[in-house]
PDB file of N, CA and C in Angstrom:
ATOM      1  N   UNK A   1     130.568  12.757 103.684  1.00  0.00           N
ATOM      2  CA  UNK A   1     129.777  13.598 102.852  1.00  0.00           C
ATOM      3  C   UNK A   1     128.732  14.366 103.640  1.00  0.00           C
ATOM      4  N   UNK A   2     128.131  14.002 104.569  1.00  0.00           N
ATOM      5  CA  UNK A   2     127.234  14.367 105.228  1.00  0.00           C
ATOM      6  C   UNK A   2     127.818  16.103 105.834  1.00  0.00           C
ATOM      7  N   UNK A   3     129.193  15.227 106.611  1.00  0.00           N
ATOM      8  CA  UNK A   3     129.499  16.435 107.508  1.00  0.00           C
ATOM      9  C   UNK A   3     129.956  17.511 105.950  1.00  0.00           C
ATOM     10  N   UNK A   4     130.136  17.407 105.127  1.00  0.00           N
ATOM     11  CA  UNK A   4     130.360  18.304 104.222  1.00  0.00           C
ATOM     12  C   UNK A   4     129.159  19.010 103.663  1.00  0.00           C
ATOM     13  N   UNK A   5     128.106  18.081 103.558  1.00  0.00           N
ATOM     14  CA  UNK A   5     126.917  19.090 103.827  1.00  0.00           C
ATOM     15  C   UNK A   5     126.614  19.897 104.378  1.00  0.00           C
ATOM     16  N   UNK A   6     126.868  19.428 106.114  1.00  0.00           N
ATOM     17  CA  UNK A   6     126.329  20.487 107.286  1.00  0.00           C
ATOM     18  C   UNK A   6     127.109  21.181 107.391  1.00  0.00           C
ATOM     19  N   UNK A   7     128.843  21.176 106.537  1.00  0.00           N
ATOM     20  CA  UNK A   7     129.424  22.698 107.011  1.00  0.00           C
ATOM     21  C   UNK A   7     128.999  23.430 105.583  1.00  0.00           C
ATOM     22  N   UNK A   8     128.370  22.536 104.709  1.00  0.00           N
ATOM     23  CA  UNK A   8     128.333  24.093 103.277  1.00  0.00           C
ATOM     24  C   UNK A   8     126.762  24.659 103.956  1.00  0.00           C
ATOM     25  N   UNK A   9     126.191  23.986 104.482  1.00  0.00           N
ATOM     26  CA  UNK A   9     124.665  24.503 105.251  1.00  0.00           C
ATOM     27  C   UNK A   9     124.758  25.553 105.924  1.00  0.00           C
ATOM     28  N   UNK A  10     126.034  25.347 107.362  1.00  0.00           N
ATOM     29  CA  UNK A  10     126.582  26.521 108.501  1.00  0.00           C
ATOM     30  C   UNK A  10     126.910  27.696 107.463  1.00  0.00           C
ATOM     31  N   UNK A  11     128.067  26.923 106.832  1.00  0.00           N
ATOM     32  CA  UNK A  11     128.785  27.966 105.970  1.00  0.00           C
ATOM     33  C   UNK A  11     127.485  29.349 105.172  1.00  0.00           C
ATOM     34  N   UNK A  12     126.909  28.838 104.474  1.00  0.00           N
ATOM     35  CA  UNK A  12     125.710  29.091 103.984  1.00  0.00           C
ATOM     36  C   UNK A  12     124.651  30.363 104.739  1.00  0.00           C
ATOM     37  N   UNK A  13     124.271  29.479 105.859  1.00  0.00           N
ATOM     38  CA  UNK A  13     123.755  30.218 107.031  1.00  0.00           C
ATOM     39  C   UNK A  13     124.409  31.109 107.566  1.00  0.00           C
ATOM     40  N   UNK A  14     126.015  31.347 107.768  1.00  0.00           N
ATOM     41  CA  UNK A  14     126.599  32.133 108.350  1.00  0.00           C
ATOM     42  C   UNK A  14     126.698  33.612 107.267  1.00  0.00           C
ATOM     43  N   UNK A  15     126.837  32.799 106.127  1.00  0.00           N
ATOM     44  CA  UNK A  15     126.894  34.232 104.658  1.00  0.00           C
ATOM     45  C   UNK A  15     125.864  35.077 104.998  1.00  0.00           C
ATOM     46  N   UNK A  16     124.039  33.845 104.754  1.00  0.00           N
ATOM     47  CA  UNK A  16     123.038  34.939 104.611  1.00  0.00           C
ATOM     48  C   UNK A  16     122.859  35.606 106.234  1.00  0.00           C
ATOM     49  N   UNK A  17     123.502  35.113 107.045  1.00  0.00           N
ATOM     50  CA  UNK A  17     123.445  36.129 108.295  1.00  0.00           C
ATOM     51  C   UNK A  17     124.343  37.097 108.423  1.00  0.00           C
ATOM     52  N   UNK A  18     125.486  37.203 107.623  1.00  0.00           N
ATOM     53  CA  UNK A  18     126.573  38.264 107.961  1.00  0.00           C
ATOM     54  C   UNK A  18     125.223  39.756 106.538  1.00  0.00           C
ATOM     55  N   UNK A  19     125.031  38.902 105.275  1.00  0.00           N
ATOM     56  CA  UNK A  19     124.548  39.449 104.763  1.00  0.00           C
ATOM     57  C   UNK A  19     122.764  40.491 105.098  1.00  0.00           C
ATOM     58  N   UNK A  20     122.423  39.769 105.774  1.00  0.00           N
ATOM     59  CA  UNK A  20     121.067  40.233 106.570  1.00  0.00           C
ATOM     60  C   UNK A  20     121.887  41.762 107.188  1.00  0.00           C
ATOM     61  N   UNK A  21     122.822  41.131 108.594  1.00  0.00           N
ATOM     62  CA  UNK A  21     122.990  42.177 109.104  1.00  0.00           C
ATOM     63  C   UNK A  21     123.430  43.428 108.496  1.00  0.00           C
ATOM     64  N   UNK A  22     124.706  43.026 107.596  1.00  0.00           N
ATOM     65  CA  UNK A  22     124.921  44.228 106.648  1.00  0.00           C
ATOM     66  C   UNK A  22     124.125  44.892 105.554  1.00  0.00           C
ATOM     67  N   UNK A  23     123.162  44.300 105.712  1.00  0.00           N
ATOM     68  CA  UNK A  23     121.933  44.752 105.038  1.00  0.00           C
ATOM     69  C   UNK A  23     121.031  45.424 105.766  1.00  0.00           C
ATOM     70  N   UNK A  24     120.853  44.962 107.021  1.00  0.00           N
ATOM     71  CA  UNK A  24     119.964  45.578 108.032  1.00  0.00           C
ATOM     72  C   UNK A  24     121.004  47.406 108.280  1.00  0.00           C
ATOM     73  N   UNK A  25     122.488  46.932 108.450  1.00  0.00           N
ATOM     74  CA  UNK A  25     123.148  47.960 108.680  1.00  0.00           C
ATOM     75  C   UNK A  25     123.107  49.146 107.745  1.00  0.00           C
ATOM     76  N   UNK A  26     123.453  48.630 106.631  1.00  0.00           N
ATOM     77  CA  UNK A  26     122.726  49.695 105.112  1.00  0.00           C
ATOM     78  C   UNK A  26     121.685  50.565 105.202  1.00  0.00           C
ATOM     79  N   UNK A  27     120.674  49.532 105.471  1.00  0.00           N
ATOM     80  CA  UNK A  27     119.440  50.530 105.953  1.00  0.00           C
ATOM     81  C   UNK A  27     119.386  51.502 107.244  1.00  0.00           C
ATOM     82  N   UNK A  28     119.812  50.772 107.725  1.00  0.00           N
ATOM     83  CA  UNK A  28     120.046  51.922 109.052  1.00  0.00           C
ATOM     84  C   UNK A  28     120.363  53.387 108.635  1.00  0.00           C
ATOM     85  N   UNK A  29     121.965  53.247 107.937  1.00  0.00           N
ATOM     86  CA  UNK A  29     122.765  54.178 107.604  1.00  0.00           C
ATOM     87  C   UNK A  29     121.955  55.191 106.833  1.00  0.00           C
ATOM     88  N   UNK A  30     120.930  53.949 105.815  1.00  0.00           N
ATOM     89  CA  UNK A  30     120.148  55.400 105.132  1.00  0.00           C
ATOM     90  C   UNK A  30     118.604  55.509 105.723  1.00  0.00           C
ATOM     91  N   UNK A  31     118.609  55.320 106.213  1.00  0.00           N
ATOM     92  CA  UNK A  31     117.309  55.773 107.186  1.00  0.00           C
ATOM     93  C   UNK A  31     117.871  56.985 108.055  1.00  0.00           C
ATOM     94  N   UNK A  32     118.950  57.062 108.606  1.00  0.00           N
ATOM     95  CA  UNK A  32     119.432  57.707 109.471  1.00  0.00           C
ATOM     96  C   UNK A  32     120.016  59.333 108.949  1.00  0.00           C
ATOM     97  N   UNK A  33     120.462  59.022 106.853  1.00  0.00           N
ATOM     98  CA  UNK A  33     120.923  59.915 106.205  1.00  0.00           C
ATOM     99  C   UNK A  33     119.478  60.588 106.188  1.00  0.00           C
ATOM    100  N   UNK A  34     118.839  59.475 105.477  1.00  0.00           N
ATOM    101  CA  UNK A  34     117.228  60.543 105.142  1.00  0.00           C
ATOM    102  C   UNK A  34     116.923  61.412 106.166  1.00  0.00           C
ATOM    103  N   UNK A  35     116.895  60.952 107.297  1.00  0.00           N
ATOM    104  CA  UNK A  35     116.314  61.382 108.175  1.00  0.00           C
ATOM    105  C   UNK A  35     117.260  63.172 108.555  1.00  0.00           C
ATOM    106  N   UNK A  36     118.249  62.988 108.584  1.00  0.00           N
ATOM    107  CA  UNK A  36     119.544  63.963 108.450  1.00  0.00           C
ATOM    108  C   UNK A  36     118.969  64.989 107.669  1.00  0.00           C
ATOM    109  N   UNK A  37     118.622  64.739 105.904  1.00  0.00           N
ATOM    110  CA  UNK A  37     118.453  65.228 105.099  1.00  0.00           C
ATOM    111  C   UNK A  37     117.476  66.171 105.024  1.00  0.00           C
ATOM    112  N   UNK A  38     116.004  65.290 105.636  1.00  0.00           N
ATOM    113  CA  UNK A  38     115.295  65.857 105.613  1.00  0.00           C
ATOM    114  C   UNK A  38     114.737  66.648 107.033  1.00  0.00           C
ATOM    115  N   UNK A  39     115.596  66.705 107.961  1.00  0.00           N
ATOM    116  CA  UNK A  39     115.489  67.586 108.894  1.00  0.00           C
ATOM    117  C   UNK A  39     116.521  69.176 108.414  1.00  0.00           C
ATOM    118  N   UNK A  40     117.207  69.090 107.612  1.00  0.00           N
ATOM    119  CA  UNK A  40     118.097  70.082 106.813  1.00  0.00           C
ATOM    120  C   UNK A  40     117.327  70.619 106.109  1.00  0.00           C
ATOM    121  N   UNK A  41     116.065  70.193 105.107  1.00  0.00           N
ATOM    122  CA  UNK A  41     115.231  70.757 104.206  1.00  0.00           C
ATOM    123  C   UNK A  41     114.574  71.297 105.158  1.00  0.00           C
ATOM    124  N   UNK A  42     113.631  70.222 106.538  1.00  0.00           N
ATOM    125  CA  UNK A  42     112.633  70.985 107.029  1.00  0.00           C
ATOM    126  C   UNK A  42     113.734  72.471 107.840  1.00  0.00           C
ATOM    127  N   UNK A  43     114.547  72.630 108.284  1.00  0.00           N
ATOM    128  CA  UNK A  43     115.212  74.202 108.891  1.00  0.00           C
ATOM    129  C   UNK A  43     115.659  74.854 107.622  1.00  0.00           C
ATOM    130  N   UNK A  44     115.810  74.326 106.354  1.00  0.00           N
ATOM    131  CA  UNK A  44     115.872  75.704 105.381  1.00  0.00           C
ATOM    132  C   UNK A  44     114.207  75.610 104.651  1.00  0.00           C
ATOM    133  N   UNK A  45     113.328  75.312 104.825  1.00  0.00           N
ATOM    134  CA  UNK A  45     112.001  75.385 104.127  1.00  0.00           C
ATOM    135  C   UNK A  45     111.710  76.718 105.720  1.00  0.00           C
ATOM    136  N   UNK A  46     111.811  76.617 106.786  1.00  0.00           N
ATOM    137  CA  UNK A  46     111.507  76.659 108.005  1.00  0.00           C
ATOM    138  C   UNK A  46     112.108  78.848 107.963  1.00  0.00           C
ATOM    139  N   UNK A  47     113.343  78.580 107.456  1.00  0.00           N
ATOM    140  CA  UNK A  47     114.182  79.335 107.143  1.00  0.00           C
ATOM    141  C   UNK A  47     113.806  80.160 106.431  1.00  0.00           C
ATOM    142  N   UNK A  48     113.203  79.869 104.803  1.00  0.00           N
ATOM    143  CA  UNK A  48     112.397  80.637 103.780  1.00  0.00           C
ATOM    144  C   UNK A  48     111.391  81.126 104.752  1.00  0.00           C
ATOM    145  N   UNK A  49     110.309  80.237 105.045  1.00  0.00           N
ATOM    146  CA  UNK A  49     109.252  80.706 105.483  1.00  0.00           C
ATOM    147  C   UNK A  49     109.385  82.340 106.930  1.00  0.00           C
ATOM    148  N   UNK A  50     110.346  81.787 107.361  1.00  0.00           N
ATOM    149  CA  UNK A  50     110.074  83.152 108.411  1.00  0.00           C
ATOM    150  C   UNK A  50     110.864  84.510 107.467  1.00  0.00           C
ATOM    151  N   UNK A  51     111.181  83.880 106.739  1.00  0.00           N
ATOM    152  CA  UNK A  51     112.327  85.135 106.125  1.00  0.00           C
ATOM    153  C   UNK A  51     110.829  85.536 104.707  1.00  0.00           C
ATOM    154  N   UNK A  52     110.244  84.950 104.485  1.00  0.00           N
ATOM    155  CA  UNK A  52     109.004  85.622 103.329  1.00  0.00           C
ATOM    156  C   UNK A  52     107.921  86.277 104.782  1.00  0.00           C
ATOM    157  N   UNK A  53     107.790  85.865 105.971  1.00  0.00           N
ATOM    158  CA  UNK A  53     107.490  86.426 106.808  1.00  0.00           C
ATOM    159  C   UNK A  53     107.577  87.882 107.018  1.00  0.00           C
ATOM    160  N   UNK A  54     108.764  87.416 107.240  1.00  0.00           N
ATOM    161  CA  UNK A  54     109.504  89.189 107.673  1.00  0.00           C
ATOM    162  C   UNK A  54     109.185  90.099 106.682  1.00  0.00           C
ATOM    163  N   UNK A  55     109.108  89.457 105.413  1.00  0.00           N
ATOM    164  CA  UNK A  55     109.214  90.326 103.672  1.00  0.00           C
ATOM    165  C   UNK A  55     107.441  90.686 103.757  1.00  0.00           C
ATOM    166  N   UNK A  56     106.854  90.064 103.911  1.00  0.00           N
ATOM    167  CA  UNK A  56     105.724  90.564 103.698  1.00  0.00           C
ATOM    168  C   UNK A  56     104.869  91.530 104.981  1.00  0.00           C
ATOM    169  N   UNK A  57     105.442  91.007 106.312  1.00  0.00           N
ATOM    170  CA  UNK A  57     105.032  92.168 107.359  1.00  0.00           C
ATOM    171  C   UNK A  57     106.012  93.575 107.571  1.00  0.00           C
ATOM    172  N   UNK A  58     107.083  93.533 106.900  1.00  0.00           N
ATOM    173  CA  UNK A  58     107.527  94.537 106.831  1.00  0.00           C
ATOM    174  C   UNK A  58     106.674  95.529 105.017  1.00  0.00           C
ATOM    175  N   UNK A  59     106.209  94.339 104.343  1.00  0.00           N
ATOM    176  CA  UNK A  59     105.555  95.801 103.304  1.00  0.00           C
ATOM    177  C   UNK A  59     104.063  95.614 103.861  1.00  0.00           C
ATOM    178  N   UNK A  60     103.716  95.201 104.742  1.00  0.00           N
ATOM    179  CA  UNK A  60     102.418  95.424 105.354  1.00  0.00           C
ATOM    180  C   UNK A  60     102.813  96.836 106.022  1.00  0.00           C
ATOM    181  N   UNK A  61     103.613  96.621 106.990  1.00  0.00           N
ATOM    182  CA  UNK A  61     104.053  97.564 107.842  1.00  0.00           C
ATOM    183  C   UNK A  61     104.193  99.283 107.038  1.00  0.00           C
ATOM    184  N   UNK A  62     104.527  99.093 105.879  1.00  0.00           N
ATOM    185  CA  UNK A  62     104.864  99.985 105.106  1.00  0.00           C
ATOM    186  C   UNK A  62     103.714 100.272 104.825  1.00  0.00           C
ATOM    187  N   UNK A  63     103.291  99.688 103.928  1.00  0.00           N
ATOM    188  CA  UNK A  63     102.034 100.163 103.712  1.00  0.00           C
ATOM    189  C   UNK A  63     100.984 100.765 104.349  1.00  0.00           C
ATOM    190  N   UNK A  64     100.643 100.638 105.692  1.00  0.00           N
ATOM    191  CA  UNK A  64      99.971 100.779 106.944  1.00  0.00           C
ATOM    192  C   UNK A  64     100.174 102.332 107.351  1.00  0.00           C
ATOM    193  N   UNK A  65     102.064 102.319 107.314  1.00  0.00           N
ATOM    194  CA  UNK A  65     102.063 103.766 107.582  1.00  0.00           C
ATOM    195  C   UNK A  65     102.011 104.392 106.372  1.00  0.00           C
ATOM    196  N   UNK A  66     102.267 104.372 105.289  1.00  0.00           N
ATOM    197  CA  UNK A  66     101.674 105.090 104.139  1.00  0.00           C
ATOM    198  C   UNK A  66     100.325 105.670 104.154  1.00  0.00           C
ATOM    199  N   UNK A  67      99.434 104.850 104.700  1.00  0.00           N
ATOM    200  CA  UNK A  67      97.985 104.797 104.477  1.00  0.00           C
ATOM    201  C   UNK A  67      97.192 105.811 105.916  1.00  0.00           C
ATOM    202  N   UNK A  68      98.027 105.441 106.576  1.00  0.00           N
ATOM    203  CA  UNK A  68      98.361 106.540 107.982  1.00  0.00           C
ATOM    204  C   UNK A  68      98.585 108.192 107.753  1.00  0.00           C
ATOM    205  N   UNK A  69     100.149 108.231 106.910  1.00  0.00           N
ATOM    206  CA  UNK A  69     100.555 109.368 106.795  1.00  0.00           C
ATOM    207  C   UNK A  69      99.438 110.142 105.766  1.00  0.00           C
ATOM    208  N   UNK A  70      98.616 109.235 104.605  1.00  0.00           N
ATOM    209  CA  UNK A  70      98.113 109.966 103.498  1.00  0.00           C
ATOM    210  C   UNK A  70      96.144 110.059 104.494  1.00  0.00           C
ATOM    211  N   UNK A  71      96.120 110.084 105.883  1.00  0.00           N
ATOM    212  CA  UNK A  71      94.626 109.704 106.249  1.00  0.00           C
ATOM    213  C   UNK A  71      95.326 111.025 107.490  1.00  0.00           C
ATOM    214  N   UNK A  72      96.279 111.296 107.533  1.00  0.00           N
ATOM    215  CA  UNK A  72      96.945 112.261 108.673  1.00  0.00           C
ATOM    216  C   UNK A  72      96.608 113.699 107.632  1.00  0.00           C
ATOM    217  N   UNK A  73      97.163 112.958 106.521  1.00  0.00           N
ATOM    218  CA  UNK A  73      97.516 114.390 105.481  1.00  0.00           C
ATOM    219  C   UNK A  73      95.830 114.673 105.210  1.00  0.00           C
ATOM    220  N   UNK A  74      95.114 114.243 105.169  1.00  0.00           N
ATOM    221  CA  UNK A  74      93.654 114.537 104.737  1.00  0.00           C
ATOM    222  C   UNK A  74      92.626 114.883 106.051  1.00  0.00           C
ATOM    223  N   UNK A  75      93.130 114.498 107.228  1.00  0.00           N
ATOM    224  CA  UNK A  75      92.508 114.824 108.294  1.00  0.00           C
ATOM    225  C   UNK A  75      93.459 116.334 108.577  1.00  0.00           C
ATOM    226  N   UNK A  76      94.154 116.849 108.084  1.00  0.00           N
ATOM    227  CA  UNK A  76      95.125 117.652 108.448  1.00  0.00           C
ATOM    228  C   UNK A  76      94.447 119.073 107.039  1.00  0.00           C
ATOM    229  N   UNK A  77      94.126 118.655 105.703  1.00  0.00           N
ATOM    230  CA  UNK A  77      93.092 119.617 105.140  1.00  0.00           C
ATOM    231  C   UNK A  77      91.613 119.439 105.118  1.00  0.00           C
ATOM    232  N   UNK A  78      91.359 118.581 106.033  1.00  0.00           N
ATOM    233  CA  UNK A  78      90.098 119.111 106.545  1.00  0.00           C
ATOM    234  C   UNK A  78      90.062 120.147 107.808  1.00  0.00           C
ATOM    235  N   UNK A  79      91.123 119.906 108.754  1.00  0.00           N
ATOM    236  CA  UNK A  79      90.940 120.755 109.848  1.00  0.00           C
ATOM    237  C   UNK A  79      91.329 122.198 109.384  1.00  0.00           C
ATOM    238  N   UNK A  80      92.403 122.096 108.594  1.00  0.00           N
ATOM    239  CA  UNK A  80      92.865 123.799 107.407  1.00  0.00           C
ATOM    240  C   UNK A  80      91.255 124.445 107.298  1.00  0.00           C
ATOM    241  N   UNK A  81      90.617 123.588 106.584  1.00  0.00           N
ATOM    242  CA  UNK A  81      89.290 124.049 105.795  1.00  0.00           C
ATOM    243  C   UNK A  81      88.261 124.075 106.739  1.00  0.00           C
ATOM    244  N   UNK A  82      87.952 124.218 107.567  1.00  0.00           N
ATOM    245  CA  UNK A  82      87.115 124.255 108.801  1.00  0.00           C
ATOM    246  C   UNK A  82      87.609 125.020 109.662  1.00  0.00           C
ATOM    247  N   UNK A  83      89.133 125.899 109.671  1.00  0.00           N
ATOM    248  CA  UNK A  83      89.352 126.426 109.821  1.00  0.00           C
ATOM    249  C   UNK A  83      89.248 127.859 109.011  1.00  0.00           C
ATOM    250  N   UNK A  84      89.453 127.934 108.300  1.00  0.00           N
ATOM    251  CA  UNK A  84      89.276 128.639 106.664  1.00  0.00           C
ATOM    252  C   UNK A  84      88.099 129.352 107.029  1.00  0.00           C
ATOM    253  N   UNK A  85      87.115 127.800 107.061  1.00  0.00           N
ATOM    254  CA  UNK A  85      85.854 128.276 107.397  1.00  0.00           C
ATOM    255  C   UNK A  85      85.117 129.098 108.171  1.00  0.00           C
ATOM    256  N   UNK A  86      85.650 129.209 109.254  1.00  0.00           N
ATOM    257  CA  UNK A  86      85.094 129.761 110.808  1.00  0.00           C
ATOM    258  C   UNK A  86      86.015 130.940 110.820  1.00  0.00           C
ATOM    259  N   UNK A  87      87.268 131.272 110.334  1.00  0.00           N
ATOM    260  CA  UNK A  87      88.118 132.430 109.949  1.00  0.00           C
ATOM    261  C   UNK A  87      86.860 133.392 109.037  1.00  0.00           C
ATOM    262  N   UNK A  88      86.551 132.834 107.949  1.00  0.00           N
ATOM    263  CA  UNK A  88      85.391 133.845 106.836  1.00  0.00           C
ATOM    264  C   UNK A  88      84.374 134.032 107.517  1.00  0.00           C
ATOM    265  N   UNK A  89      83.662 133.076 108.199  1.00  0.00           N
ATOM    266  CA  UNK A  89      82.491 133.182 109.617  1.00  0.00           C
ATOM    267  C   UNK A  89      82.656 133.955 110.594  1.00  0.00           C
ATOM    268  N   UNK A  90      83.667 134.688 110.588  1.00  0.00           N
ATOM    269  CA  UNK A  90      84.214 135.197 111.991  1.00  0.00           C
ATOM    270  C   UNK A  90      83.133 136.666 111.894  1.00  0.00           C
ATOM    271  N   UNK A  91      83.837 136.978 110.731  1.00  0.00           N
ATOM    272  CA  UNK A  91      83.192 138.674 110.536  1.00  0.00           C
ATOM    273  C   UNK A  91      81.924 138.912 110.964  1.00  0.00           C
ATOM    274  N   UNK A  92      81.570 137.802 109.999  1.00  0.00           N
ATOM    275  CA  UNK A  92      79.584 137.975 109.620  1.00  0.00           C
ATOM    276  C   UNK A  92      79.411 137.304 111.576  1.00  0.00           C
ATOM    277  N   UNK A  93      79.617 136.781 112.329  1.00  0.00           N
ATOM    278  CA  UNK A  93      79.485 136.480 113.781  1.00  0.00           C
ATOM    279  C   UNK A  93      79.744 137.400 114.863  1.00  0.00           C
ATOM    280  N   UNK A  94      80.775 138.150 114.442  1.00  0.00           N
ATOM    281  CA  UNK A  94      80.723 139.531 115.246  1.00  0.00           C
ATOM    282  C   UNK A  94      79.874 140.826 114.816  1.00  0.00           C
ATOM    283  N   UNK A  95      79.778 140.631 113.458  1.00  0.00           N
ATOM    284  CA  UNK A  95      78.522 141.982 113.133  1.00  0.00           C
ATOM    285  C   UNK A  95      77.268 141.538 114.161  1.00  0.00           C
ATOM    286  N   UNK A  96      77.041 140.030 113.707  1.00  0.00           N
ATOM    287  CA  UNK A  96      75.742 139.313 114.747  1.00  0.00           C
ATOM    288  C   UNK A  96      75.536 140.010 115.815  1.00  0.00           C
ATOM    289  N   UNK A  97      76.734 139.770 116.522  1.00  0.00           N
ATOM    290  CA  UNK A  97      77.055 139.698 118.127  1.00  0.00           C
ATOM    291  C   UNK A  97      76.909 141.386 118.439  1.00  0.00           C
ATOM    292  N   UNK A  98      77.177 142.169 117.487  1.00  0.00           N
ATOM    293  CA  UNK A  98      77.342 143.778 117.865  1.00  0.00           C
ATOM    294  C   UNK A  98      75.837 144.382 117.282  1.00  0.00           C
ATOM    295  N   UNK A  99      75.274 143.976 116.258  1.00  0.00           N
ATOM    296  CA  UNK A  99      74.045 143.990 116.026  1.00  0.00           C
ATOM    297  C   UNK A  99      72.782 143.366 117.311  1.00  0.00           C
ATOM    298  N   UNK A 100      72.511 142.218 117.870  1.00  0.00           N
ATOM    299  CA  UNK A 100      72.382 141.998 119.313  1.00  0.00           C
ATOM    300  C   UNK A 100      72.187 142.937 119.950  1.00  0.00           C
ATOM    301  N   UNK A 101      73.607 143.088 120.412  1.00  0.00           N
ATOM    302  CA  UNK A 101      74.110 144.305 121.683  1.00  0.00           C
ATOM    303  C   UNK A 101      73.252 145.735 121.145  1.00  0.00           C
ATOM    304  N   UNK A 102      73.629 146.252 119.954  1.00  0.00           N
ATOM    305  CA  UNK A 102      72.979 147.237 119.751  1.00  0.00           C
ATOM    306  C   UNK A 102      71.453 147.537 120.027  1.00  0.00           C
ATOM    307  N   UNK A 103      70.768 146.312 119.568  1.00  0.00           N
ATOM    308  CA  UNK A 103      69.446 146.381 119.628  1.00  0.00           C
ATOM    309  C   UNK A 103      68.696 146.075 120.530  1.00  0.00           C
ATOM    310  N   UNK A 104      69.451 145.899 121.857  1.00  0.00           N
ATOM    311  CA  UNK A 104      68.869 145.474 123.060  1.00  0.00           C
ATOM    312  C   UNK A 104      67.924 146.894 123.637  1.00  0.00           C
TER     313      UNK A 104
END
């Protein structure tokens, strides 16, 4: 009886050790999936992010030259009009200039 003890004991011991390991192995497997998984989320989170990147420095970019072309277009009728200006100035600057001369 005894030795029938110590082999249902081994016996016993040998289960919860096959069971440990395949338990230890389980975990492995999903430690190893998670880990899989969530290196897949972090390169498509990774993925979004440079791609909302691109989306928003390209309507920066846009915008920039918009704000360019409409500061080109306004520096462009001011120089018209200061031109304009010194065109109508011209006359009354040469009467000046010949009035001067005359009266020397």
């Amino acid at each position: 009886m005894a030795v029938e003890a110590i082999e249902k004991v081994t016996q016993v011991e040998q289960e919860e050790k096959r069971r440990r390991e395949a338990a230890a192995a389980e975990n492995k497997q999903r430690l190893q999936t998670a880990q899989r998984e969530a290196q897949k989320k972090l390169e498509q989170v990774r993925a979004q992010a440079e791609a909302e990147n691109r989306k928003v420095l390209a309507q920066a970019e846009a915008e920039a030259a918009q704000e360019a072309q409409q500061l080109m277009a306004q520096a462009s009728q001011a120089c018209e009009e200061m031109k304009e200006n010194a065109r109508r100035r011209l006359d009354q600057a040469a009467q000046l200039i010949v009035e001067k001369v005359v009266n020397r």
